[in-house]
Protein backbone atom coordinates (compact mmCIF):
# COMPACT_ATOMS: atom_id res chain seq x y z
CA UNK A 1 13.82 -1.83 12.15
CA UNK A 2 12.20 -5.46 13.07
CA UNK A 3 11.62 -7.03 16.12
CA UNK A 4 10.48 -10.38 16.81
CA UNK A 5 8.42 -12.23 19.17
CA UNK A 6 7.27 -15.89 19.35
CA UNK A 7 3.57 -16.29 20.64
CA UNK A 8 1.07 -18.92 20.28
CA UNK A 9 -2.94 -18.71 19.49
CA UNK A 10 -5.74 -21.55 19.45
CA UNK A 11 -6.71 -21.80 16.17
CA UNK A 12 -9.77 -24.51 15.19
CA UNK A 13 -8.36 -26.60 17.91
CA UNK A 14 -4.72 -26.64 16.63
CA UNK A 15 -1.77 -24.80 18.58
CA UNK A 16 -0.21 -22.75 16.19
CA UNK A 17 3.35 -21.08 16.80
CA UNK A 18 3.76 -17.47 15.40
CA UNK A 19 6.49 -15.44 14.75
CA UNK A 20 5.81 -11.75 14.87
CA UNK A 21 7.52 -9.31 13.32
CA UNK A 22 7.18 -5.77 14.30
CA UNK A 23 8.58 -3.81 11.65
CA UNK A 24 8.78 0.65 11.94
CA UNK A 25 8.64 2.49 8.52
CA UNK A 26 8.53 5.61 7.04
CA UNK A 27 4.96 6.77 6.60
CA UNK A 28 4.09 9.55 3.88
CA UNK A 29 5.64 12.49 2.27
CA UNK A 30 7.48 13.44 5.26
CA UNK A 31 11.33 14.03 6.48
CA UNK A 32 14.38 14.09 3.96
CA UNK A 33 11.88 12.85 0.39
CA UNK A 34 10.23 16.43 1.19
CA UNK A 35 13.44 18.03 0.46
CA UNK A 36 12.94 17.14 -3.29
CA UNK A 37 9.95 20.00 -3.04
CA UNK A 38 11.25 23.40 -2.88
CA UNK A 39 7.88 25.77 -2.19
CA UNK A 40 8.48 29.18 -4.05
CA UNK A 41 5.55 31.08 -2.07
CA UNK A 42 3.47 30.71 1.11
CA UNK A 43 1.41 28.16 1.30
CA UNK A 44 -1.97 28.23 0.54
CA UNK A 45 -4.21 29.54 3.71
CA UNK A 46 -6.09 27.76 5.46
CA UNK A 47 -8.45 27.84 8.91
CA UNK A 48 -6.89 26.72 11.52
CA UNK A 49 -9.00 24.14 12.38
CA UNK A 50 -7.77 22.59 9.44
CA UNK A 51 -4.28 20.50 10.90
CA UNK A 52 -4.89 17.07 10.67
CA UNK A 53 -6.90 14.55 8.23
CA UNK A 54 -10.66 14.81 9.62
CA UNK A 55 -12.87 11.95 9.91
CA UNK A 56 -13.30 11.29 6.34
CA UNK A 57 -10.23 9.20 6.03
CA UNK A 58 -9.83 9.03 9.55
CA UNK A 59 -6.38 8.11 11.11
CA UNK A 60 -4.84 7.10 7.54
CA UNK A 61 -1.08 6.29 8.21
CA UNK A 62 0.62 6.00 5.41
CA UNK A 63 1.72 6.86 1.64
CA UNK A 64 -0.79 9.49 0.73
CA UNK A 65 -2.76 9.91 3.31
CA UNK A 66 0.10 11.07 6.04
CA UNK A 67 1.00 13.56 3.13
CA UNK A 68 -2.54 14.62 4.18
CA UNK A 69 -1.06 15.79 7.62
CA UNK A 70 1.70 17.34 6.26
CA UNK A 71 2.20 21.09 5.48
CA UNK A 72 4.38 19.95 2.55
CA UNK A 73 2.19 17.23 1.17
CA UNK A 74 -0.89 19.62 1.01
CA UNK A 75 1.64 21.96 -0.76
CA UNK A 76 2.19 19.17 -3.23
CA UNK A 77 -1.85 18.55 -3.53
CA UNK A 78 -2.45 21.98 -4.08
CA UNK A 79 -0.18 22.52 -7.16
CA UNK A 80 -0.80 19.18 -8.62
CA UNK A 81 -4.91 19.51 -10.16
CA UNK A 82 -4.18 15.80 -10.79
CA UNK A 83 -7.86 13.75 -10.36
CA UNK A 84 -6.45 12.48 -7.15
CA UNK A 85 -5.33 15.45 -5.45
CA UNK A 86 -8.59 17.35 -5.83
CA UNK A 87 -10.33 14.47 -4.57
CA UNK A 88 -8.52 13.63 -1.86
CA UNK A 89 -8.39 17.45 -1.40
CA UNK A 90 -12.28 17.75 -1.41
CA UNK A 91 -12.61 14.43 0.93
CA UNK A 92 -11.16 16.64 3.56
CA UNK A 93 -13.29 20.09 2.73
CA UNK A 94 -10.46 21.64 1.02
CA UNK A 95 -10.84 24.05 -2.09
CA UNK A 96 -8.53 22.40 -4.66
CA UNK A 97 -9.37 25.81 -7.50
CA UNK A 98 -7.71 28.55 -4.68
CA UNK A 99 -4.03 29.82 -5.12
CA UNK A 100 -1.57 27.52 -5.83
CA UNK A 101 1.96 27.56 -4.50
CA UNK A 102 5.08 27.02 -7.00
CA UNK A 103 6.92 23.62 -5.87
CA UNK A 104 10.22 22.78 -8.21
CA UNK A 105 8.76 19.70 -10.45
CA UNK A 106 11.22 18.22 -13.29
CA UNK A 107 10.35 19.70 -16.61
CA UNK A 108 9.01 16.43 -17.90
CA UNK A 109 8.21 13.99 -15.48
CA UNK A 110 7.83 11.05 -17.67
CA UNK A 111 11.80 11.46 -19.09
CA UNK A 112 13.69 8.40 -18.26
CA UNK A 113 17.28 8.65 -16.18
CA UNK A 114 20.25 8.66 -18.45
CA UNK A 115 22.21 6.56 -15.55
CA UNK A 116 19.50 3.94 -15.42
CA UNK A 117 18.32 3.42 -11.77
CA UNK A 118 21.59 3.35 -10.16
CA UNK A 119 25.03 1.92 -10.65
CA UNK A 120 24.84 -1.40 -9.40
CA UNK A 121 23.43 -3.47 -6.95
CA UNK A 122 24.35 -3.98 -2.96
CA UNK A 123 25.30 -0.66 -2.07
CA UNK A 124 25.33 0.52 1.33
CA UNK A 125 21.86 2.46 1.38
CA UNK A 126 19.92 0.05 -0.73
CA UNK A 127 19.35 0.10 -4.72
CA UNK A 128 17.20 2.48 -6.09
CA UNK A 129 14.48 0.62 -8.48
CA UNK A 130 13.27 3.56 -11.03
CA UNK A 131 13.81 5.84 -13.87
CA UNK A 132 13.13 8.97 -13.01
CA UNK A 133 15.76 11.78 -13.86
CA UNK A 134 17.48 12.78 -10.80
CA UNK A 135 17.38 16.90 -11.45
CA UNK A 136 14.30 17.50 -8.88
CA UNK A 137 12.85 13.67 -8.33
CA UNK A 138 9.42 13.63 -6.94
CA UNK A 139 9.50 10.94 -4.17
CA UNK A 140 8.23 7.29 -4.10
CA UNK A 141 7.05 6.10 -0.52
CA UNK A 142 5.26 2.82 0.35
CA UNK A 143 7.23 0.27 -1.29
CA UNK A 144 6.51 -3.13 -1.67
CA UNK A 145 8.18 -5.66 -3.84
CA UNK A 146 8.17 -9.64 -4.74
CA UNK A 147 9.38 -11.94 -7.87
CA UNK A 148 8.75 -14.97 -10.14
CA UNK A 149 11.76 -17.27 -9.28
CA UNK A 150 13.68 -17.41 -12.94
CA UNK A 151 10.70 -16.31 -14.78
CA UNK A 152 12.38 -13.52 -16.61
CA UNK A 153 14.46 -13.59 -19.97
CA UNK A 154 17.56 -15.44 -20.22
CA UNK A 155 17.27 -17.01 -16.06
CA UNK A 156 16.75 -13.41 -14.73
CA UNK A 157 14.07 -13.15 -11.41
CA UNK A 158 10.95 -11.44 -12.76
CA UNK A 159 11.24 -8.45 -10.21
CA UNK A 160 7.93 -6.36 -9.57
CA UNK A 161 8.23 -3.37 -7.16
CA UNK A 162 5.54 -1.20 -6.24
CA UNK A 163 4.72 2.41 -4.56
CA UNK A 164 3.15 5.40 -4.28
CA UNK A 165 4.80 7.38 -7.29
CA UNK A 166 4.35 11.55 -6.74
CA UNK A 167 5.41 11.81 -10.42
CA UNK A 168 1.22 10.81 -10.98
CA UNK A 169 0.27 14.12 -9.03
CA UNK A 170 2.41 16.24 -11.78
CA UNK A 171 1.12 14.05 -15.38
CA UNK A 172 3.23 11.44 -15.34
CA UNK A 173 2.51 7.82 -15.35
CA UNK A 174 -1.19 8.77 -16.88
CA UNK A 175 -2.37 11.10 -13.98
CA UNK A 176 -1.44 7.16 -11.95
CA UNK A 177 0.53 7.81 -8.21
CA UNK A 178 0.54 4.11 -8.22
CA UNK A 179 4.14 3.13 -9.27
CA UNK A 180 5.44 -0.50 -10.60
CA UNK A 181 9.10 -1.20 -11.67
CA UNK A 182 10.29 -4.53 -13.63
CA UNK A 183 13.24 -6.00 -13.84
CA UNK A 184 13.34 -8.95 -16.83
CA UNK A 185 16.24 -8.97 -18.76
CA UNK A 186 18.83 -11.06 -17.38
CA UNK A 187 21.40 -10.04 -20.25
CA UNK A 188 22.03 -6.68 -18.27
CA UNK A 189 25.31 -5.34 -17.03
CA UNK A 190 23.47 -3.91 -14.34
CA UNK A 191 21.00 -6.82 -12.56
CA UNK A 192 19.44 -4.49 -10.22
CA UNK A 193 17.77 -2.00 -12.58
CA UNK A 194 14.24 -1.72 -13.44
CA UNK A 195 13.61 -2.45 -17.44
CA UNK A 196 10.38 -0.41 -17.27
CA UNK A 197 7.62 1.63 -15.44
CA UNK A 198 4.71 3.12 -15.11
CA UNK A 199 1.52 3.48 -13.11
CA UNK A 200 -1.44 1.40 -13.01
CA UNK A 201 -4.15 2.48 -14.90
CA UNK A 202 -7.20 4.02 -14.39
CA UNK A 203 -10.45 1.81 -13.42
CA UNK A 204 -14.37 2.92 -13.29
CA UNK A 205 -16.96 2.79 -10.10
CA UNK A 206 -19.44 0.34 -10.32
CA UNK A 207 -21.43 2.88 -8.23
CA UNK A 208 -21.10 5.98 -9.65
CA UNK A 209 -19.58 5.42 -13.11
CA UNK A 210 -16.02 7.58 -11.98
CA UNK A 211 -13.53 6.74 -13.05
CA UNK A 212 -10.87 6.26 -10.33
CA UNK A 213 -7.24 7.15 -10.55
CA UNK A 214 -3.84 5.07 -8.88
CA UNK A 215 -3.52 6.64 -5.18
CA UNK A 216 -0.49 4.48 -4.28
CA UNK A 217 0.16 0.95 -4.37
CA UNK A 218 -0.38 -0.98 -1.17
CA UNK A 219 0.95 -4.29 -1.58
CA UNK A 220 2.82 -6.71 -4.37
CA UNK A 221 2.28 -10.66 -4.16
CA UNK A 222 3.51 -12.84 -6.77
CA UNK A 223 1.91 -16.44 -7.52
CA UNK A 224 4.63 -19.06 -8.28
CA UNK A 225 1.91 -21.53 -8.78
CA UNK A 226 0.21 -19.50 -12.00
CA UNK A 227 2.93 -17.49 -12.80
CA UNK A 228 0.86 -14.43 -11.83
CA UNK A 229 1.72 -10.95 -10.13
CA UNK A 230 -0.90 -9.02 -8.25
CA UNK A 231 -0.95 -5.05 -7.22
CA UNK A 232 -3.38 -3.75 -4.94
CA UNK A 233 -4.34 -0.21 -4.64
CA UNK A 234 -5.65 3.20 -3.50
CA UNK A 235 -9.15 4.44 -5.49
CA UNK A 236 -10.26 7.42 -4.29
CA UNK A 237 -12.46 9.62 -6.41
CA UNK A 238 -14.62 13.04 -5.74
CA UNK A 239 -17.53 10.53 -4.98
CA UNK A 240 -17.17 6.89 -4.58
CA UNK A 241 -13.56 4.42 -3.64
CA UNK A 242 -12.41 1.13 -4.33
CA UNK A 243 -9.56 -1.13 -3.63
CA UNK A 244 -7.91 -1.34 -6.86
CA UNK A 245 -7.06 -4.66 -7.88
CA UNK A 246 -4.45 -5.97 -10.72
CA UNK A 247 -3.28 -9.04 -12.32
CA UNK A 248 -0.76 -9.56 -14.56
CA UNK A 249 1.64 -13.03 -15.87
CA UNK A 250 5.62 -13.60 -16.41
CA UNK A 251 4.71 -14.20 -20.53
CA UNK A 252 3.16 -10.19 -20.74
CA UNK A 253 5.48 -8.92 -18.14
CA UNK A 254 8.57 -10.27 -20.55
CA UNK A 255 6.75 -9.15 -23.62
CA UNK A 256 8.33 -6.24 -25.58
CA UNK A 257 5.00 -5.25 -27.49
CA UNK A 258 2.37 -5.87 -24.09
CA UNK A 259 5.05 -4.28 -21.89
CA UNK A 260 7.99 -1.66 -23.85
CA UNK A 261 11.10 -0.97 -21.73
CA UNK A 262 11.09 2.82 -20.33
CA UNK A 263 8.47 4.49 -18.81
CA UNK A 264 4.99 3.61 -19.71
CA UNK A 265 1.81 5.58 -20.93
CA UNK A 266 -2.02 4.90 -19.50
CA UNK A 267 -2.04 3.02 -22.65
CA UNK A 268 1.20 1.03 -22.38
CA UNK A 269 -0.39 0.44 -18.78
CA UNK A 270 -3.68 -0.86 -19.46
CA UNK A 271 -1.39 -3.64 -22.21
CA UNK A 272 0.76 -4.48 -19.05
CA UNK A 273 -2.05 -4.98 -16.33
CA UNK A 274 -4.78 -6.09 -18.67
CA UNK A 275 -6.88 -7.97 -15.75
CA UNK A 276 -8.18 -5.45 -12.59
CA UNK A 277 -11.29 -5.33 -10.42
CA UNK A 278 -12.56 -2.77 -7.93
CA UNK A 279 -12.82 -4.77 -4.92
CA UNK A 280 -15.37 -3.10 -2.47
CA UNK A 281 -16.61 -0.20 -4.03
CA UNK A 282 -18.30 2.31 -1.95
CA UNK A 283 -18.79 5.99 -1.39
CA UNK A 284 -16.64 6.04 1.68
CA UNK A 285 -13.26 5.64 1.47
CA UNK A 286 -11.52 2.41 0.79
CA UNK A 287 -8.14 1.70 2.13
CA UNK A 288 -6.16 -0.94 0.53
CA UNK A 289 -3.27 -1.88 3.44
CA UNK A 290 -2.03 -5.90 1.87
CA UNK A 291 -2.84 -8.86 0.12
CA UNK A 292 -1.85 -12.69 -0.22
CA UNK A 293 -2.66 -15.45 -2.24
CA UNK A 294 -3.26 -19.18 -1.54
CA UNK A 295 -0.93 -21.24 -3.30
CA UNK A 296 -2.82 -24.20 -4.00
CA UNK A 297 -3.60 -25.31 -7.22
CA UNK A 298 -6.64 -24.09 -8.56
CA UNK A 299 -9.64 -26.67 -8.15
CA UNK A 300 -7.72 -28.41 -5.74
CA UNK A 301 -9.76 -27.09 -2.31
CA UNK A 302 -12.62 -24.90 -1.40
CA UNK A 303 -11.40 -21.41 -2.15
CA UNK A 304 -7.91 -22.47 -3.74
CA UNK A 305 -5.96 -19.87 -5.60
CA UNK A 306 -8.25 -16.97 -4.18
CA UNK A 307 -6.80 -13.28 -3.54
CA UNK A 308 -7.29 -11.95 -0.16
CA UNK A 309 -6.71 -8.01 0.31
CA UNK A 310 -7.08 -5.86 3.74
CA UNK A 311 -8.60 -2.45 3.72
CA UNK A 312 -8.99 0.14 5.96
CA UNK A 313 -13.25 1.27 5.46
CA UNK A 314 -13.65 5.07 6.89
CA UNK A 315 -16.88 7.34 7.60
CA UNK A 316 -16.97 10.32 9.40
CA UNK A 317 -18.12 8.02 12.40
CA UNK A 318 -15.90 5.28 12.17
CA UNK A 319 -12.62 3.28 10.97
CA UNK A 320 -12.89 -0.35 10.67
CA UNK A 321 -10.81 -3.37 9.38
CA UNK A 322 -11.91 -5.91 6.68
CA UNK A 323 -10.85 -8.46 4.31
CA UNK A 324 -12.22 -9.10 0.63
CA UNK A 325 -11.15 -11.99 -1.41
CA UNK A 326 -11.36 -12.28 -4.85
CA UNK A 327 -11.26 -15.52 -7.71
CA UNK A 328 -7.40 -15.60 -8.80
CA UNK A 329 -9.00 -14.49 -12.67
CA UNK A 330 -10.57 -11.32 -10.88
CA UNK A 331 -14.06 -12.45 -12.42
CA UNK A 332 -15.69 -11.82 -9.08
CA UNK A 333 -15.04 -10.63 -5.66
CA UNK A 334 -16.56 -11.01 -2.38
CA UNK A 335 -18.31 -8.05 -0.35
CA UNK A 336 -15.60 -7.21 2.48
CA UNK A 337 -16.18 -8.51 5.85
CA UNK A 338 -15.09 -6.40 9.14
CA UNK A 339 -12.30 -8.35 11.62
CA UNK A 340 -11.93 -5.62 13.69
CA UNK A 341 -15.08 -6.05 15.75
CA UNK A 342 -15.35 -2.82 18.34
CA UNK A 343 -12.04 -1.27 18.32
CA UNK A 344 -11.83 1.91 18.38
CA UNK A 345 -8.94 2.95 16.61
CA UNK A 346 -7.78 -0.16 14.29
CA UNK A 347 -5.07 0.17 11.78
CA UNK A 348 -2.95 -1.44 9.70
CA UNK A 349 -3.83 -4.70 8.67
CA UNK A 350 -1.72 -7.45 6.85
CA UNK A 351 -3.08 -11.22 5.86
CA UNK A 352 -1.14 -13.91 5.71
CA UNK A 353 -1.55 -17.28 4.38
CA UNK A 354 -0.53 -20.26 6.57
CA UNK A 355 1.45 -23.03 4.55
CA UNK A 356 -0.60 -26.25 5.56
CA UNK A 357 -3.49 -24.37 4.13
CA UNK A 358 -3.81 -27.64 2.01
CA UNK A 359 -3.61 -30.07 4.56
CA UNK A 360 -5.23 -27.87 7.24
CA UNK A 361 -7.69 -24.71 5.46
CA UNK A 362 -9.44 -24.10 8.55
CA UNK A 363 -8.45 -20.81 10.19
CA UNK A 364 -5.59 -20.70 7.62
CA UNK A 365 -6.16 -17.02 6.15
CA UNK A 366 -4.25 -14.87 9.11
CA UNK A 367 -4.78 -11.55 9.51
CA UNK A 368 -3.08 -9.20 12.32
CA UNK A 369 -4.01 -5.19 12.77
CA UNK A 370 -3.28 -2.99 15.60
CA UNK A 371 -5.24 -0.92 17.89
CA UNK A 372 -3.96 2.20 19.09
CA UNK A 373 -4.77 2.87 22.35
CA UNK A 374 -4.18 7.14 23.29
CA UNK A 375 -1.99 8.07 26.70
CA UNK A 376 -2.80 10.56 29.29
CA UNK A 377 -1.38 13.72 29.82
CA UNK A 378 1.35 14.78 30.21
CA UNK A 379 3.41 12.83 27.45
CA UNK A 380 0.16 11.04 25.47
CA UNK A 381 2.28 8.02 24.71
CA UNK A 382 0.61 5.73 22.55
CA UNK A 383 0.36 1.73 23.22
CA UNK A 384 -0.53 -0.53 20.47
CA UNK A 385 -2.83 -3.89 20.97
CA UNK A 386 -1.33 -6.17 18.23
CA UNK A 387 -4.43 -8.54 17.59
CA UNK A 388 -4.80 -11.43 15.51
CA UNK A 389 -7.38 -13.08 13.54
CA UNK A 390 -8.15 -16.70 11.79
CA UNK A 391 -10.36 -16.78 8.72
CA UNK A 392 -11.38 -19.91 6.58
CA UNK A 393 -11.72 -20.24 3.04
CA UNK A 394 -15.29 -20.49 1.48
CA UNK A 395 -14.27 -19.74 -1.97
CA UNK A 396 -14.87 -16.60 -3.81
CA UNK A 397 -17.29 -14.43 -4.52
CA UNK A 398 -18.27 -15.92 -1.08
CA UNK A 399 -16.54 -14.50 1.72
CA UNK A 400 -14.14 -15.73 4.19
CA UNK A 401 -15.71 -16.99 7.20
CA UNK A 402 -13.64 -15.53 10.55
CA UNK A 403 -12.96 -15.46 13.90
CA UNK A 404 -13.40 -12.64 16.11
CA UNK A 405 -10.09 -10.93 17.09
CA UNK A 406 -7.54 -11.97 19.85
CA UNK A 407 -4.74 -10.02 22.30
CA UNK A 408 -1.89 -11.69 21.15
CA UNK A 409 0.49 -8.73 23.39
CA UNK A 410 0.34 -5.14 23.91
CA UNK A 411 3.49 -3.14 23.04
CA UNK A 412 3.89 -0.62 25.45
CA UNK A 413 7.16 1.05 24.09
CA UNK A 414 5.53 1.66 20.08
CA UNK A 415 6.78 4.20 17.65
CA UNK A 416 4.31 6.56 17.64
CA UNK A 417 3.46 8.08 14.47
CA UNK A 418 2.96 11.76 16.61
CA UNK A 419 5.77 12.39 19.30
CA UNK A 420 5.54 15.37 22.19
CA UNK A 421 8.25 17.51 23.13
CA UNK A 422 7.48 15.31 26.74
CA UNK A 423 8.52 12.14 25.30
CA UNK A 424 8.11 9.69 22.42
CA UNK A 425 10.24 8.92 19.48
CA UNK A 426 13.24 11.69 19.67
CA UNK A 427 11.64 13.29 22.23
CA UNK A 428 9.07 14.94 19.83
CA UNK A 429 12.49 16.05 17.05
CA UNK A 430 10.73 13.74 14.83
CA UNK A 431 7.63 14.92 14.83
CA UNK A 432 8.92 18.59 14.63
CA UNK A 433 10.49 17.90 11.44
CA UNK A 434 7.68 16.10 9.98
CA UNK A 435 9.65 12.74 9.90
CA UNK A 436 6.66 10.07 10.38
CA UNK A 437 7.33 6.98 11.05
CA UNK A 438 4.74 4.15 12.28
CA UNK A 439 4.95 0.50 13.63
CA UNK A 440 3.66 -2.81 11.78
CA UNK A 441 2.76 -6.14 12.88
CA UNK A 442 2.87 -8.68 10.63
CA UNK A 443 3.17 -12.52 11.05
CA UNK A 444 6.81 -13.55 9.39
CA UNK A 445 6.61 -17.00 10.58
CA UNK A 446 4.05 -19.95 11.26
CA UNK A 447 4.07 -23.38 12.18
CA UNK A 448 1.66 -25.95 13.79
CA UNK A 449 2.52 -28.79 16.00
C-alpha cells in the first residue's frame, strides 16, 4: 500500500520538491507466515510482566524484533539455541536453557526445492525468490531487493534479494537469519528464480571480540557505477552489536567457484561476500533500518562513492536515529551521528541520495524517520510526525555533517503497528491475530528548481 504526497523543504538555500511515499508493510513473524510453525506443547512460561520488548531494544518494528512481541516468535526463539536467539533472548531477560516447545521445522533446512523457487514469473501474488523445500518452510520477512542492469551471464539482470531468513534460527544458512537470493544465469527457462542462497556470514566485535551472527537483512543497494552490491544488517550478540555491513561485485556474484548455485555454507558465504565491516559497534543495540550509495565516481567529489546506512541506537533510556557512512572499499567507517535530535519515540529511518549530488552535494544525503506520537484514551490512536533531514558529504571515515530535523506533515490517519478493539486498523482484528503491520516514509522522488 503507497501513498504519495508532494511537499517542499529549504535545503542550503535551494527549494527542493519531494515526493513522499508512505508505504504500510508487514512487520515480523506475525499473521499467515506464523502458520508455517505448528507449536506441539504450551509455550514456555513466563511472568506476566513479560508482553512486550522492554527497553533494551526499545520499540523495534520490524523483522526480528516484532517476532520479539509475538507469542509465536518467542516460541520460535525458544526452540531455536541458534547464537541469535539466545541473545536476543537474554537482551530482553529471558532464560534461553528453560523448556523448549516442539515447533514443526523441515528435516533439513539447508535442502534445496525440487520445483526451484516457483513456476514462473508475473503471477498474481508475486514470485517467490528462494529454495527452500516447501514441506514446513520457515518464513522470510523484511525483504529488500535491487540489480546490476545486464550484469549477469548471457544479458541476464544480476538480481540480489535480501531478508530476514528463519531457516538461520534452525542451522541453516551457517547459524545466518540474514537471507540473500541471486539470480545470474540468463540461459534459464525460468527468469525469475534465484540461482543460489545463503546467509551472510558471521563477523567479530571490535569491542568485545564476539563474534556476531546475521539477525536479518535490512536493506540491498546496488552500485551501477562500480559494479558493486551492498547488504546491511542486524548484529546482535550476548554482549556488544553492530550494523553489519557487506560488499560484494557482478564478476564474484557470476562466479561458479566464489559463488556455487544452491544453497550456500558459512564458508561458501564468506567466498561470496568477501568485503564486510561492523559499522558502529557498541554494547547497546544497533539497528540497521537502510542504506544508499552516492553514485559519483570515486575521486570525483568530497565523499564520492561513500555508503550511508541508518540505524536505530537503543538503551534502556532511550531510542535514537543516526546515520554512519562508510568508504565504498569498507576500509573505514565513520562513528554514527544522531538526526533525530529530542524525539521521543523515532523510528524508522531511510536515506536517500539526491541526484544533483554532483552538481549540488550540499544537503544532498536525505534522510526521513518518523515520530510516533501516543493517543489518549479511549482508542490510543497513534499519529506519526514524518520528519526530514539534509546531510552533506565530508567524506568517510569523517562523518556527514547535518541538519537538524524538520515537520514536513503529520499523518493523522497511520497504520498503527498496535490496534484497540476501540478503533485502529480492523478495529483491533489485526492486532488480535497478531497480523503487524507498520507505516514507512520514504522519499521516492526529488527534484530542485
Amino acid at each position: 500500500m503507497m501513498r504519495n504526497r508532494k511537499t517542499t523543504a529549504a535545503t542550503a538555500g535551494t527549494a527542493a520538491s519531494l515526493v513522499l511515499c508512505l508505504v504500510s508493510g508487514r512487520a515480523g513473524l506475525l499473521g499467515q507466515d506464523s502458520r508455517q510453525i505448528r507449536s506441539h506443547r504450551q509455550a514456555v512460561s513466563r511472568p506476566p510482566s513479560v508482553s512486550t520488548v522492554p527497553g533494551a531494544l526499545g520499540g523495534r518494528r520490524a523483522g526480528i524484533f516484532a517476532l520479539l512481541g509475538s507469542p509465536r516468535g518467542r516460541r520460535i526463539l525458544q526452540a531455536s539455541g541458534s547464537p541469535v536467539a539466545k541473545a536476543l533472548l537474554a537482551r530482553v531477560g529471558e532464560d534461553a536453557s528453560g523448556p523448549v516447545p516442539e515447533i514443526q521445522i523441515p528435516a533439513d533446512p539447508t535442502a534445496v526445492s525440487p520445483d526451484a523457487a516457483n513456476a514462473g514469473c508475473g503471477t498474481s501474488f508475486g514470485t517467490r525468490f528462494n529454495l527452500e523445500r516447501r514441506p514446513n518452510a520457515l518464513p522470510q520477512n523484511s525483504t529488500s531487493v535491487d540489480f546490476l542492469p545486464n550484469a549477469g551471464s548471457q544479458g541476464a539482470d544480476l538480481v540480489v534479494g535480501g531478508a530476514a531468513d528463519y531457516r538461520g534460527f534452525f542451522g541453516g544458512f551457517g547459524n545466518s537469519a540474514s537471507g540473500y537470493y541471486v539470480h545470474r544465469n540468463g540461459a534459464e527457462t525460468n527468469p525469475c528464480a534465484p540461482d543460489f542462497e545463503g546467509g551472510l556470514p558471521p563477523i567479530t566485535s571490535s569491542i568485545t571480540g564476539e563474534k556476531l551472527f546475521g539477525g536479518g537483512v535490512a536493506g540491498t543497494v546496488a552500485d551501477p557505477a562500480r559494479q558493486a552490491v551492498f547488504m546491511a544488517d542486524v548484529r546482535i550478540g550476548l554482549s556488544a552489536s553492530a550494523v553489519g555491513l557487506f560488499r560484494t561485485t557482478a564478476a564474484t556474484l557470476n562466479d561458479p567457484n566464489a559463488c556455487p548455485s544452491g544453497t550456500h555454507s558459512q564458508a561458501d558465504s564468506q567466498n561470496c561476500w568477501p568485503v564486510s565491516a561492523g559499522v558502529n559497534p557498541t554494547t547497546a543495540a544497533d539497528i540497521a533500518e537502510s542504506l544508499a550509495v552516492d553514485p559519483r565516481a570515486l575521486g570525483s567529489g568530497t565523499g564520492a562513492g561513500d555508503v550511508y546506512v541508518t540505524l536505530d541506537i537503543s538503551t534502556t533510556l532511550a531510542v535514537v536515529e543516526a546515520v554512519a557512512v562508510c568508504t565504498n572499499s569498507l576500509s573505514a567507517c565513520s562513528p554514527a551521528v544522531v538526526i533525530s535530535g529530542t524525539d521521543t519515540a523515532p523510528a524508522s529511518p531511510r536515506v536517500s541520495i539526491r541526484p544533483n549530488i554532483a552538481k549540488q552535494p550540499t544537503g544532498s544525503v536525505t534522510v526521513t524517520y518518523l515520530n510516533v506520537n501516543a493517543g489518549g484514551p479511549p482508542a490510543f490512536l497513534q499519529t506519526f510526525d514524518i520528519k526530514y533531514v539534509t546531510c552533506t558529504p565530508a567524506g568517510a571515515p569523517n562523518p556527514p555533517v547535518c541538519s537538524a530535523a524538520t515537520l514536513i506533515t503529520t499523518e493523522h490517519q497511520p497504520i498503527p503497528a498496535k490496534g484497540s478493539n476501540l478503533g485502529g486498523l480492523g478495529n483491533g482484528a489485526l492486532a488480535a491475530a497478531q497480523f503487524s503491520i507498520w507505516l514507512y516514509s520514504r522519499i521516492c522522488g526529488q527534484s530542485d528548481d
